[in-house]
Protein backbone atom coordinates (compact mmCIF):
# COMPACT_ATOMS: atom_id res chain seq x y z
CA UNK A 1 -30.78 171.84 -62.20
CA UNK A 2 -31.90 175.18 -62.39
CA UNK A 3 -35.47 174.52 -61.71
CA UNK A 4 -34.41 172.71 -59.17
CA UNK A 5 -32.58 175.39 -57.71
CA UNK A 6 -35.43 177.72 -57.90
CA UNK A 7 -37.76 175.36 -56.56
CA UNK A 8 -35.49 175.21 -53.15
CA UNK A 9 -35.26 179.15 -53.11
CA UNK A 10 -38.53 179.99 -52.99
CA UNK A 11 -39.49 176.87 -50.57
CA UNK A 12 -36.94 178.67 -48.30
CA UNK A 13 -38.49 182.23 -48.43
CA UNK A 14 -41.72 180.69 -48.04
CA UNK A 15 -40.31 178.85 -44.70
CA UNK A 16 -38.71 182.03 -43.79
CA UNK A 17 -42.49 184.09 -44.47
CA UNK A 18 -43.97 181.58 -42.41
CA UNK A 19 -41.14 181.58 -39.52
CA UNK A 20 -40.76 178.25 -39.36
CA UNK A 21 -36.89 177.89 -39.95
CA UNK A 22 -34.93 176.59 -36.61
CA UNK A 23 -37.53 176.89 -34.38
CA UNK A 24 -36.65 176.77 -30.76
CA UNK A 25 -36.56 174.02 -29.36
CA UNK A 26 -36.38 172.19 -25.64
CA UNK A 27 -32.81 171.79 -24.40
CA UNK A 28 -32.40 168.00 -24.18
CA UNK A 29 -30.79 167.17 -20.85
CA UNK A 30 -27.75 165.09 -20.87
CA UNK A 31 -27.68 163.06 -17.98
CA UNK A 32 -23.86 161.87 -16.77
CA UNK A 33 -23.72 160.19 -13.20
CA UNK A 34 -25.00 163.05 -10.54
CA UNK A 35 -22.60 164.43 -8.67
CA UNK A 36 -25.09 165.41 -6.11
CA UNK A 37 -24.05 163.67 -2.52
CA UNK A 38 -27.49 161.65 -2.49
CA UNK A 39 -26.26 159.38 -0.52
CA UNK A 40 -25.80 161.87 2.40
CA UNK A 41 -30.47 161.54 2.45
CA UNK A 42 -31.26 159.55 5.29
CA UNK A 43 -34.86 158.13 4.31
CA UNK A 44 -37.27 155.82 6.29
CA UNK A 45 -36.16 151.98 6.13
CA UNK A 46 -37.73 151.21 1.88
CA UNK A 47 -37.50 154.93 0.39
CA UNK A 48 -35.20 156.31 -2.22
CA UNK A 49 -34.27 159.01 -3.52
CA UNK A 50 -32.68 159.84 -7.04
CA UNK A 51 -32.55 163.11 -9.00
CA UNK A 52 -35.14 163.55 -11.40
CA UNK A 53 -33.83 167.25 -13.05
CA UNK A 54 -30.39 169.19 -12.34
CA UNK A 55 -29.11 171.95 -13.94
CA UNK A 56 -32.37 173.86 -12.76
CA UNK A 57 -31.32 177.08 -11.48
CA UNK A 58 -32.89 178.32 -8.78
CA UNK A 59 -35.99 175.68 -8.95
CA UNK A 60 -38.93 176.64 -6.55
CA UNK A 61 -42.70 176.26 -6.94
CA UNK A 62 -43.78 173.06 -8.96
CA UNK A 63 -47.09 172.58 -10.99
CA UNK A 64 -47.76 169.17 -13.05
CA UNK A 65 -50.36 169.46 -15.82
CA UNK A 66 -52.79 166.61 -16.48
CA UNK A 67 -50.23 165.40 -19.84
CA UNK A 68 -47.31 165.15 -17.38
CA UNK A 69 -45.51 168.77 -18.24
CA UNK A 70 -43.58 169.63 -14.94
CA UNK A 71 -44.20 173.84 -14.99
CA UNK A 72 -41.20 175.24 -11.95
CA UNK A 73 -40.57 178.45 -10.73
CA UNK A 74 -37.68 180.77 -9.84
CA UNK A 75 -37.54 183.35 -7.62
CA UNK A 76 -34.26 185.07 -7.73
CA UNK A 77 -33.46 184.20 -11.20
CA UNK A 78 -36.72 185.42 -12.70
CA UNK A 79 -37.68 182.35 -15.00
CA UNK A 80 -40.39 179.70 -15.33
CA UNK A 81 -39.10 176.37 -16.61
CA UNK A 82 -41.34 173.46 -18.57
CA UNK A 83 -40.00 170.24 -18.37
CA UNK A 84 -40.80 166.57 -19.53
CA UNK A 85 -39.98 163.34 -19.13
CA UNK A 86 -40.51 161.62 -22.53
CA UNK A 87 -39.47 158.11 -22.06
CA UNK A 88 -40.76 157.22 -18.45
CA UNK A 89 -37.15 157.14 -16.73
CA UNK A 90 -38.61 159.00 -14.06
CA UNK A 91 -36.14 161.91 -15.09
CA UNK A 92 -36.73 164.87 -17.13
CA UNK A 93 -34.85 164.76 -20.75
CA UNK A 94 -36.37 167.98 -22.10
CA UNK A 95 -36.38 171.36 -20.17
CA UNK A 96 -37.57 174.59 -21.50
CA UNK A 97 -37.45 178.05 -20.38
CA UNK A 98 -40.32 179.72 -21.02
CA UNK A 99 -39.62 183.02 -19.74
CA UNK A 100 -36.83 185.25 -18.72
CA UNK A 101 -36.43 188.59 -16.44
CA UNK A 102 -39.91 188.25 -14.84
CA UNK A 103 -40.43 190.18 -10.99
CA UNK A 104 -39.50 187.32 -8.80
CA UNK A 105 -41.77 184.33 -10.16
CA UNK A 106 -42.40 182.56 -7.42
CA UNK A 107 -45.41 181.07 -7.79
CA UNK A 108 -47.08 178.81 -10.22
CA UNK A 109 -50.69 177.11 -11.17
CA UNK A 110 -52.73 175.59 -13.94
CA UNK A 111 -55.79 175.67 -14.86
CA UNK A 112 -57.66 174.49 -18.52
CA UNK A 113 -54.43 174.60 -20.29
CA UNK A 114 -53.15 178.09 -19.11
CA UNK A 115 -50.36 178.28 -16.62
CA UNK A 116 -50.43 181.09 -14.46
CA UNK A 117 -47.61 182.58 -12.49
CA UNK A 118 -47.17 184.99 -9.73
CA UNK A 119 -45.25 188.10 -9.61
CA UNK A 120 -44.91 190.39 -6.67
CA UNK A 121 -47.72 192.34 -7.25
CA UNK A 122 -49.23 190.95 -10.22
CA UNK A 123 -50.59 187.29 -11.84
CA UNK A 124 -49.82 186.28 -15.06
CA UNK A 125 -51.31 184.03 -17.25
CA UNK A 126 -49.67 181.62 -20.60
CA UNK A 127 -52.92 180.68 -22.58
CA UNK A 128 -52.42 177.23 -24.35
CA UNK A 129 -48.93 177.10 -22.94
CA UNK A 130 -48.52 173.21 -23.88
CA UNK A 131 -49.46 173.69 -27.29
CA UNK A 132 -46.70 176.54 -27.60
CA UNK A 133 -43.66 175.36 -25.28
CA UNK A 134 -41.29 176.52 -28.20
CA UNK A 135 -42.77 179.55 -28.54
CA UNK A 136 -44.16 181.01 -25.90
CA UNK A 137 -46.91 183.31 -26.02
CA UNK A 138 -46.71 186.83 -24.12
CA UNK A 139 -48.88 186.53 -20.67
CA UNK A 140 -51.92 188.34 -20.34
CA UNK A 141 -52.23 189.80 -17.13
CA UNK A 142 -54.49 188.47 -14.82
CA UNK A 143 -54.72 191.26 -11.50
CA UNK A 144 -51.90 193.78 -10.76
CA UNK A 145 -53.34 195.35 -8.24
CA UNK A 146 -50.89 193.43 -5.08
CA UNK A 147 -48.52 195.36 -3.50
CA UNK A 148 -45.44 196.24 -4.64
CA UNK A 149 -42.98 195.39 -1.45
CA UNK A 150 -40.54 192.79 -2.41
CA UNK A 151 -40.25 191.98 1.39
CA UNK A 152 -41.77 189.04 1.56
CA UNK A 153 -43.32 189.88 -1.53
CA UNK A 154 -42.69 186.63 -3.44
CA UNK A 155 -46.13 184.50 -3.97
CA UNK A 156 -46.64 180.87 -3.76
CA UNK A 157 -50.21 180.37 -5.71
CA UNK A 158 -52.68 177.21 -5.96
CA UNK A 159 -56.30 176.54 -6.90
CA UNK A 160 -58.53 175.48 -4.75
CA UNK A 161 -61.27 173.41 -4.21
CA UNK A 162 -63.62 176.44 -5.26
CA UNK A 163 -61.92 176.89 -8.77
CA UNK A 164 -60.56 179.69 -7.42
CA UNK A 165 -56.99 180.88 -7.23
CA UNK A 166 -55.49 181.75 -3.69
CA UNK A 167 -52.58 184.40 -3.61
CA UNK A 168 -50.71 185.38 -0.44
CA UNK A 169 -49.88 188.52 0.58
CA UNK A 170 -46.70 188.59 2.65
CA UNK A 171 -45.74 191.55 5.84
CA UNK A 172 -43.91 194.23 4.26
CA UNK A 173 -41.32 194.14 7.23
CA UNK A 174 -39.94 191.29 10.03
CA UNK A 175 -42.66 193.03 12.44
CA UNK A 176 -45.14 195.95 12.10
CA UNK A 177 -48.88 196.32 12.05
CA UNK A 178 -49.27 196.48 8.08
CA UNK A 179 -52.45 197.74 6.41
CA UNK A 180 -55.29 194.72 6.30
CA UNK A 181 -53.97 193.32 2.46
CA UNK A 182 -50.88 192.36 3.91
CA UNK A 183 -50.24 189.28 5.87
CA UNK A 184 -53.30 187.77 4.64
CA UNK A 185 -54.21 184.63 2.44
CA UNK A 186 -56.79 186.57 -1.12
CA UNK A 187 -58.32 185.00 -3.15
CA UNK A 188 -59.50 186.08 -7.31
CA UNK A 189 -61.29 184.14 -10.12
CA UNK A 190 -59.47 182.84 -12.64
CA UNK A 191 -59.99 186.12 -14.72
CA UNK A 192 -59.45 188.36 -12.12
CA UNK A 193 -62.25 189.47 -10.52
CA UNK A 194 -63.38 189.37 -7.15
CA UNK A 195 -60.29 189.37 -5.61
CA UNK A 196 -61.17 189.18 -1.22
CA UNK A 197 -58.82 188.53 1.75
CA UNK A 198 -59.62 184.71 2.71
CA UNK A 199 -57.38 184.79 6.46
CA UNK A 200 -55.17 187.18 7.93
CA UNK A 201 -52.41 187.27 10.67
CA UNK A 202 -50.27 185.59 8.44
CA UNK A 203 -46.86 186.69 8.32
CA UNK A 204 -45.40 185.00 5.27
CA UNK A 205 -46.90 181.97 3.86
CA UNK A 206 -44.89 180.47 1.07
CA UNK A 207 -46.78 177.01 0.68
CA UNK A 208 -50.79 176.00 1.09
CA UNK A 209 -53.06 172.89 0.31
CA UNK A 210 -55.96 171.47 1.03
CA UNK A 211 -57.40 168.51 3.09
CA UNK A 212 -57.93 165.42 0.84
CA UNK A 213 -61.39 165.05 1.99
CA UNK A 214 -62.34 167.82 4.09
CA UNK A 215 -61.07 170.26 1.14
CA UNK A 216 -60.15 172.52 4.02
CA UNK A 217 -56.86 174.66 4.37
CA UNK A 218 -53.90 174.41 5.42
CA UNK A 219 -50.48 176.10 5.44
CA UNK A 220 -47.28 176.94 6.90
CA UNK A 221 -46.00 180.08 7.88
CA UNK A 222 -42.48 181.74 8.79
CA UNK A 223 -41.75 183.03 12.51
CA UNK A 224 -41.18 186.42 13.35
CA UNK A 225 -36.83 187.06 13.18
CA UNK A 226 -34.13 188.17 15.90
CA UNK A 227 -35.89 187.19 19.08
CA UNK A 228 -33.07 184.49 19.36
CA UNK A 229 -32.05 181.66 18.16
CA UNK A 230 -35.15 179.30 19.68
CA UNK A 231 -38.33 181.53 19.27
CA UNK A 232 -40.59 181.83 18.08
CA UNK A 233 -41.55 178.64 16.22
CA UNK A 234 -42.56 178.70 12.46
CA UNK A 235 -45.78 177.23 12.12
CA UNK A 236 -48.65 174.47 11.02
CA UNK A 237 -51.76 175.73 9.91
CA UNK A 238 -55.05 174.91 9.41
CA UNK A 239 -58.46 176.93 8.64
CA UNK A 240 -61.66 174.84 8.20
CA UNK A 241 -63.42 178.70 7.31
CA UNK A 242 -62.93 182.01 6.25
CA UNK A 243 -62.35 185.09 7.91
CA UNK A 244 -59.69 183.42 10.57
CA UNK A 245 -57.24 185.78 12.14
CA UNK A 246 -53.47 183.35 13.27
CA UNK A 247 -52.21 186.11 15.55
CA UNK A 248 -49.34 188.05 13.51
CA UNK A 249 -47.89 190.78 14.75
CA UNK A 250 -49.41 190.12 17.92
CA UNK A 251 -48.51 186.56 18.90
CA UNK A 252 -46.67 183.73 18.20
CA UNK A 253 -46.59 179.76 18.33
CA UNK A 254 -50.01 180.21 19.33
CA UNK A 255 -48.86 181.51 23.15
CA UNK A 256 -45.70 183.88 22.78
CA UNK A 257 -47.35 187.82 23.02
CA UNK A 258 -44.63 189.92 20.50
CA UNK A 259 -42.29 192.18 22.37
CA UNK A 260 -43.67 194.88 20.72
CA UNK A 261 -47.25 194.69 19.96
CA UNK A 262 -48.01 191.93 21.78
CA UNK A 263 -49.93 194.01 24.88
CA UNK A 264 -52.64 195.39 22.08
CA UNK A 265 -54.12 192.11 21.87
CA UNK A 266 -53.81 188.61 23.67
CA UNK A 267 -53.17 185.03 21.92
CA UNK A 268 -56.47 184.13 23.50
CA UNK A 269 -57.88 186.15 20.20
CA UNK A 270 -56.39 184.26 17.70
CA UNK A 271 -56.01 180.66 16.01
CA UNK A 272 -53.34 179.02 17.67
CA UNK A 273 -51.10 176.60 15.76
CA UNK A 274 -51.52 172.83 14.92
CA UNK A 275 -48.05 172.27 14.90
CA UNK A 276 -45.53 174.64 15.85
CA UNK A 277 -42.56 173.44 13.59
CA UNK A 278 -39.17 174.15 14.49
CA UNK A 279 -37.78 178.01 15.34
CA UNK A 280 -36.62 179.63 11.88
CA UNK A 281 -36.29 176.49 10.00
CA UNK A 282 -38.49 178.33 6.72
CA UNK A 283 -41.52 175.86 6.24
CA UNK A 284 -42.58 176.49 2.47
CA UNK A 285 -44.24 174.13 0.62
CA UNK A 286 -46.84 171.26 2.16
CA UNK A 287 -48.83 168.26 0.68
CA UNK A 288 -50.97 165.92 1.96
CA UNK A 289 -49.78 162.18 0.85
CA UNK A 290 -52.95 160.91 -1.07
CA UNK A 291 -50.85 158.04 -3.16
CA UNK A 292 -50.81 154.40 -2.59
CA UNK A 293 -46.57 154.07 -3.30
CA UNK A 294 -45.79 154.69 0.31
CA UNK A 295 -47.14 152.48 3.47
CA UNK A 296 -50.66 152.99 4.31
CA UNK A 297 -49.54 155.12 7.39
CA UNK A 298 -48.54 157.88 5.34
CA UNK A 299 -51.99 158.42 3.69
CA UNK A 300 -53.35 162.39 3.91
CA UNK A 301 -50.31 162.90 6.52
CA UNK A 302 -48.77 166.28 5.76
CA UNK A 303 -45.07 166.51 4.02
CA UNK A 304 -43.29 169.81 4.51
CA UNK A 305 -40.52 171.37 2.98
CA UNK A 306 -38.53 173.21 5.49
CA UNK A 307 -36.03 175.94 3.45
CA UNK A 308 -33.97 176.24 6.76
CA UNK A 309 -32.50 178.75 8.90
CA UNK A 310 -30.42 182.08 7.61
CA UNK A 311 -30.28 183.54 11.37
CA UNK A 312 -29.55 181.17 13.78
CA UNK A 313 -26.05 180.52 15.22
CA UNK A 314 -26.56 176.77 14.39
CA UNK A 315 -28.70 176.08 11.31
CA UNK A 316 -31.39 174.44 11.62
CA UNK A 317 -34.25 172.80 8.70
CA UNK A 318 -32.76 171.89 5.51
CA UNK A 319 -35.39 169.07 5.27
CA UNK A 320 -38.60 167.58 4.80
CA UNK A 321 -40.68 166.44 7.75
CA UNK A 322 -43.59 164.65 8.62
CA UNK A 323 -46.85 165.48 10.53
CA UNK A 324 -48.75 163.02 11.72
CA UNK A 325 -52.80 163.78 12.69
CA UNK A 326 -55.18 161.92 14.01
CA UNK A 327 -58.85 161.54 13.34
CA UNK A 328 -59.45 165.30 14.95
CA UNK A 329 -56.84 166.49 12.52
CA UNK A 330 -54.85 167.23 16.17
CA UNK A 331 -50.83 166.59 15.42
CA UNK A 332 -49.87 163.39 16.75
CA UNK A 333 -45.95 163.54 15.89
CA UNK A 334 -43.68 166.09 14.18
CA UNK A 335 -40.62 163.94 13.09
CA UNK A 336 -38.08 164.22 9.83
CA UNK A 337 -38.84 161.99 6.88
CA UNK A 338 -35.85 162.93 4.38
CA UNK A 339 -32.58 164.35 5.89
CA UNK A 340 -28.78 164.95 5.12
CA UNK A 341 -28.29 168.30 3.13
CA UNK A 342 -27.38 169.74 6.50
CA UNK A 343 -24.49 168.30 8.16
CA UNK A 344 -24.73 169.60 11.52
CA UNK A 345 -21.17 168.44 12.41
CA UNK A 346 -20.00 171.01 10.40
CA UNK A 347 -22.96 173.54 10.21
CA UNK A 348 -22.81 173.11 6.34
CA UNK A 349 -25.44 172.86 3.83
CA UNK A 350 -25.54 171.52 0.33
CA UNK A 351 -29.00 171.87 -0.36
CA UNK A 352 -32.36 173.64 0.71
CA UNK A 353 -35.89 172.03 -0.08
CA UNK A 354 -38.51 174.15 -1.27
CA UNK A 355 -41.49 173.17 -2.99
CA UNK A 356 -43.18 169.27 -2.38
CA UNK A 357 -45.25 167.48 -5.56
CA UNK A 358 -46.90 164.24 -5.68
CA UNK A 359 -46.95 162.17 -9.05
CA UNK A 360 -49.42 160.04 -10.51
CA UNK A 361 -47.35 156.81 -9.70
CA UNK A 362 -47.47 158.02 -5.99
CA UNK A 363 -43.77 159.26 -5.86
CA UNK A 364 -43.38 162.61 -4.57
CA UNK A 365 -40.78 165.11 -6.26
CA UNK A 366 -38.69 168.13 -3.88
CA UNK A 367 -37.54 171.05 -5.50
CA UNK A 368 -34.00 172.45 -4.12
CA UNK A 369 -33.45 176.23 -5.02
CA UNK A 370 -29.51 175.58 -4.49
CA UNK A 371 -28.58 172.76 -5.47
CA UNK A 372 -30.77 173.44 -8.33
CA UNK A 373 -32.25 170.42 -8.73
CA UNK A 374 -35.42 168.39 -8.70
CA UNK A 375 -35.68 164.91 -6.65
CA UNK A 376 -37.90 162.13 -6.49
CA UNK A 377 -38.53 160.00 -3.44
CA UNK A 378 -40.02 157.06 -3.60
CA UNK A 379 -40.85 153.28 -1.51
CA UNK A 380 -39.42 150.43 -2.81
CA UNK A 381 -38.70 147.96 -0.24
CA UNK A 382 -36.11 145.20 -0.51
């Protein structure tokens, strides 16, 4: 009895040397009924929608990694979340947070099995981070040489085709003529280096891709604020090359010279929209539909998140919509596809989509920064 007594001590200090006692682990989701009003979406005839992660405070910028782990952002709450869904529900059942207190963590990639996130003036990167989801390893930083404004200072990243990772640089103000960095699409290399303004005139871009086939860019950005309630538009963007210039501070929607600085330089200059989307209704994130899941007529269409309004008299957004182009990439139709956490009978909202994702089954999931959830829309017709 004895022995065996001092047998279990010293396995004990040995697990406590080796600090492997009560390591932490995911928080297991329980899943009652959602009380989220999903019934309020208003889908095309054969789509559905259900809630695949709640509970997710704050959720913004999604990244999948090749095994399935769902990385999400914050922005106001400062923390990156991993989550997984480990019995192919189509719902996550194991969420952690992998960081806490970061500097408005907007944005998120990954690359080779390191996710890298986006501060306001730096990147970060977790090396390994799906080997260590438990215990997270402290980031190495990547570049922290962006400004330092938090106007508009929050990042949306991606990779592009060019295995390199694109960073926007939001305007330090509603209008102004900032300094070249800002209101620009960089670029760096994965370590780094090499970092180089890609387009410019940009006021605040908060969601990019790129064509399916064409691998050329394209990206929303947010309107200019208090020149009323109807201008200017937010915009649809696309840039087959570098060194593009899409008119901020100067003009707007393409044809709408600003009040202020508009006489300096004509629209004529610049690249005008594809689509002007609607005025102040906060297009963020953007993907082309590449899946099979959904009819045929929704292949390498665009999806947008639109955030929605904060200063209009009558809101307006609170959606995702649809862009249609044609074989000229020229939009053919600008029309909602998922509707309903506005309801404009009562100017009230109940939730604001963010960030779009597709999945490997062809689904696509929409992160909502307040309802704090994740949802996944998909076709399955009666």
């Amino acid at each position: 009895m004895r022995l065996f007594a001092l047998l279990s001590v010293g396995l004990l200090l040995l697990s406590l040397s080796c600090g492997n006692v009560n390591p932490p682990k995911p928080r297991v989701v329980n899943r009652p009924p959602s009380k989220l009003p999903l019934h309020l979406i208003k889908l095309p005839q054969g789509f559905k929608i259900d809630v695949y992660a709640e509970g997710l405070v704050n959720a913004r910028s999604m990244v999948l990694s090749p095994n399935g782990t769902l990385f999400v952002s914050t922005r106001d709450k400062g923390q990156v979340y991993a989550l997984r869904d480990t019995n192919g529900d189509y719902r996550a059942d194991q969420v952690w947070t992998l960081a806490k207190g970061m500097n408005m963590p907007n944005g998120v990639a990954f690359r080779d099995g390191d996710l890298y996130v986006a501060e306001v003036n730096r990147i970060l990167k977790f090396e390994n981070i799906e080997a260590h989801l438990d215990n997270p390893p402290t980031p190495k930083v990547v570049y922290d040489q962006y400004p330092k404004d938090k106007h508009h200072g929050w990042k949306y990243i991606a990779f592009g085709p060019d295995g390199k990772l694109y960073v926007p640089v939001g305007a330090p103000c509603n209008i102004c003529e900032p300094a070249p960095i800002y209101a620009s699409i960089t670029r760096i290399n994965p370590d780094g280096t090499g970092m180089e303004i890609v387009q410019s005139g940009i006021r605040n871009t908060v969601g990019f891709t790129w064509h399916p086939e064409t691998k050329e860019l394209w990206f929303t950005d947010n309107g200019r604020d208090w020149l009323g309630d109807d201008l200017p538009a937010c915009e649809l963007n696309h840039a087959p090359r570098d060194g593009m210039h899409f008119g901020y501070p100067y003009c707007h929607q393409g044809d709408l010279p600003d009040p202020e600085f508009g006489n300096k330089r004509p629209c004529s200059e610049f690249t005008p929209p594809v689509q002007n989307l609607g005025p102040h209704t906060a297009p963020l994130g953007l993907k082309f539909y590449t899946g099979s899941q959904f009819p045929a007529s929704y292949r390498n269409q665009i999806l947008i998140a639109e955030h929605g309004s904060w200063n209009r008299s009558k809101k307006i957004g609170y959606r995702v919509s649809l862009v249609t182009l044609d074989d000229q990439f020229r939009a053919t139709s600008y029309t909602p596809f998922a509707e309903g956490w506005l309801d404009t009978s009562k100017d009230d909202v109940w939730g604001r989509p963010v960030d779009i994702l597709q999945m490997p089954d062809g689904s696509i999931l929409v992160s909502d920064d307040y309802a704090d959830a994740i949802y996944r829309i998909y076709y399955e017709p009666s």
